[in-house]
Protein backbone atom coordinates (compact mmCIF):
# COMPACT_ATOMS: atom_id res chain seq x y z
CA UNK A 1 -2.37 2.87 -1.64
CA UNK A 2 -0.66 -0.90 -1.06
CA UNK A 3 2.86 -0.92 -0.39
CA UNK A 4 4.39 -4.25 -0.63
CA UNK A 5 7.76 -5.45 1.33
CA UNK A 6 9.63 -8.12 0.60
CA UNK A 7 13.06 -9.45 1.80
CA UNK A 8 15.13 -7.31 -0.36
CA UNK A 9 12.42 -4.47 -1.57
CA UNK A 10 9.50 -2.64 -1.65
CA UNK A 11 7.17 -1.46 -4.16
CA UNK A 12 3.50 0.02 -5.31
CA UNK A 13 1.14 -2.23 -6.36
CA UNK A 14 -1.61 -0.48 -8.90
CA UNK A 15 -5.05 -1.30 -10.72
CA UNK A 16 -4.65 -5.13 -11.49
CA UNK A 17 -4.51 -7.82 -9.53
CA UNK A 18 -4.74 -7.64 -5.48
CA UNK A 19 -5.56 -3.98 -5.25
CA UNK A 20 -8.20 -3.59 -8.30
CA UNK A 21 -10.87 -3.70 -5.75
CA UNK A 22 -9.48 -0.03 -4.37
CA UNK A 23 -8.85 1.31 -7.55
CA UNK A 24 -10.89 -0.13 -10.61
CA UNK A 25 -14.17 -2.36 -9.16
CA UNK A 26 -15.59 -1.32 -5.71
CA UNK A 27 -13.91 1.44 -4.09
CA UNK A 28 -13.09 3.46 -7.20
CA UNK A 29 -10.48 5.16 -5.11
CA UNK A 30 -8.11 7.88 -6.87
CA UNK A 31 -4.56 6.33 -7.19
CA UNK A 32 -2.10 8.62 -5.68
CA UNK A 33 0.08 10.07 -8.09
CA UNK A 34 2.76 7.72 -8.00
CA UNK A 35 0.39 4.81 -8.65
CA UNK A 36 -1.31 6.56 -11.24
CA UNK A 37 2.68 6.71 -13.33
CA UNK A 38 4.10 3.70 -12.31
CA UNK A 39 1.80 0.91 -11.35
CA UNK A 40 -1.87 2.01 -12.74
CA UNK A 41 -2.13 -0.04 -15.49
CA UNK A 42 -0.06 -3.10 -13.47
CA UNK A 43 0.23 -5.37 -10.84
CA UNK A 44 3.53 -3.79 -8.88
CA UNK A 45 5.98 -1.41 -9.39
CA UNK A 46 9.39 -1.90 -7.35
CA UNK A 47 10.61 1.23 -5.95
CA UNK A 48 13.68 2.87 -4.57
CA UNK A 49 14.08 4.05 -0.74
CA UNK A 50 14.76 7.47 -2.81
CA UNK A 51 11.42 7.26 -4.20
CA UNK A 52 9.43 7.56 -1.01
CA UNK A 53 9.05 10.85 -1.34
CA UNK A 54 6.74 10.92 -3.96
CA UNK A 55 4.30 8.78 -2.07
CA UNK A 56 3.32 12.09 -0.22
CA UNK A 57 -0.26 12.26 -2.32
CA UNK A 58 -1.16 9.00 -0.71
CA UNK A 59 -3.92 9.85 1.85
CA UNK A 60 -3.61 6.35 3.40
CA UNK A 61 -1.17 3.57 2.77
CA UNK A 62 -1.43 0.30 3.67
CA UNK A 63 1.42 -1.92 4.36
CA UNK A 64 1.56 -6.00 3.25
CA UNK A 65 4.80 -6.80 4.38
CA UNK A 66 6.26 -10.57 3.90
CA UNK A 67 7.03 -12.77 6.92
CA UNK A 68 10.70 -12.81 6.17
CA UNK A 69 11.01 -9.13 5.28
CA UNK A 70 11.41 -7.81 8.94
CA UNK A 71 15.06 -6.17 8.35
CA UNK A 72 13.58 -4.44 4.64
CA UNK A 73 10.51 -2.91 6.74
CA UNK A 74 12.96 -1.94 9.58
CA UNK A 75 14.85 -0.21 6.79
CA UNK A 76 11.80 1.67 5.49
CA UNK A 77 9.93 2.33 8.69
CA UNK A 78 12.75 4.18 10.72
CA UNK A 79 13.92 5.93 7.62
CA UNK A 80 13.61 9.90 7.72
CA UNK A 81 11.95 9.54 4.26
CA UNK A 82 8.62 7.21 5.19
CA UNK A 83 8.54 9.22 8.37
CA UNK A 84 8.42 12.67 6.88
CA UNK A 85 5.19 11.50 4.66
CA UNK A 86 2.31 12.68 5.32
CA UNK A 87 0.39 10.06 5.85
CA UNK A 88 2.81 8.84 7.99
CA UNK A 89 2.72 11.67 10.41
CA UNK A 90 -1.03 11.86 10.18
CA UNK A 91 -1.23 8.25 11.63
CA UNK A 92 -2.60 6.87 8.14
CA UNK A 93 -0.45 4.23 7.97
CA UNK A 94 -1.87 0.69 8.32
CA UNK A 95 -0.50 -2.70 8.51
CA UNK A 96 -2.75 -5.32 6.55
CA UNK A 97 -2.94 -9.09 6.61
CA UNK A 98 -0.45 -10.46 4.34
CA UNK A 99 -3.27 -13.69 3.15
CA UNK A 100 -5.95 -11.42 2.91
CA UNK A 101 -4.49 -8.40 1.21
CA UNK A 102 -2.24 -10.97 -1.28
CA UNK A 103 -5.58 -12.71 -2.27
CA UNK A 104 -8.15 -12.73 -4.99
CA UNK A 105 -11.03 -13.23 -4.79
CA UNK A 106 -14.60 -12.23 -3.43
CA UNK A 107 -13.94 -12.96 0.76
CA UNK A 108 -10.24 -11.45 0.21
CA UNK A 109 -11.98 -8.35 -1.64
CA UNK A 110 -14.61 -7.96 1.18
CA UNK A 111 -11.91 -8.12 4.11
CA UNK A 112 -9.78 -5.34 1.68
CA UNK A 113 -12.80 -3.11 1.36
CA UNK A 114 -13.64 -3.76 5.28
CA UNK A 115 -10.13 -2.59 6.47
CA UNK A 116 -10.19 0.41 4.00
CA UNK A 117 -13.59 1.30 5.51
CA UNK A 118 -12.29 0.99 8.48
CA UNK A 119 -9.39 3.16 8.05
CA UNK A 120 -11.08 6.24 6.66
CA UNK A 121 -13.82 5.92 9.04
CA UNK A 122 -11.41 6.29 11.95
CA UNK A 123 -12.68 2.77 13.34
């Protein structure tokens, strides 16, 4: 799963756009549940600090976060609720590259697919 932060918020970003290369064309992941109701058939989904919980399916998240959204990620990083995740405590948490990650197109797709490879391979 993507999580995007922004000065302000967060949110899920689902099976269009950026992340259709995990979920629709390449990868073929399985969207974690929350992706699957919220964001599937979209681009992004904004979502609550209270709704970190239910990210607890994802197996992996990876984590764009926007140069001037330091104090949001601070917010969501040292909160109990990100921290009690699984994926969190399993070490599965990954920060991408903002221009790579927030790109279209084939290189942008290739460095996505590289860095999920990467992750699940334990490289």
């Amino acid at each position: 799963m993507l999580v995007g932060v922004w000065r302000g918020g967060f949110g899920v970003y689902g099976g269009e756009g950026y992340t259709a290369v995990l979920y629709r064309h390449g990868l073929e992941l399985s969207p974690p549940t929350l992706v699957r109701e919220l964001a599937l058939e979209g681009y992004l989904e904004q979502i609550s600090l209270e709704a970190v919980p239910q990210l607890e399916d994802a197996d992996h998240i990876f984590v764009s976060v926007d140069e001037d959204a330091g104090e949001t990620f601070g917010e969501l990083e040292n909160s109990a609720l990100w921290q009690g995740l699984p994926a969190f405590q399993a070490g599965n948490v990954y920060p991408v590259e903002r221009r790579s990650w927030m790109t279209s197109g084939i290189l942008a797709d290739e460095g996505k697919v590289e860095d999920v490879l990467n992750a699940l391979l334990g490289e």
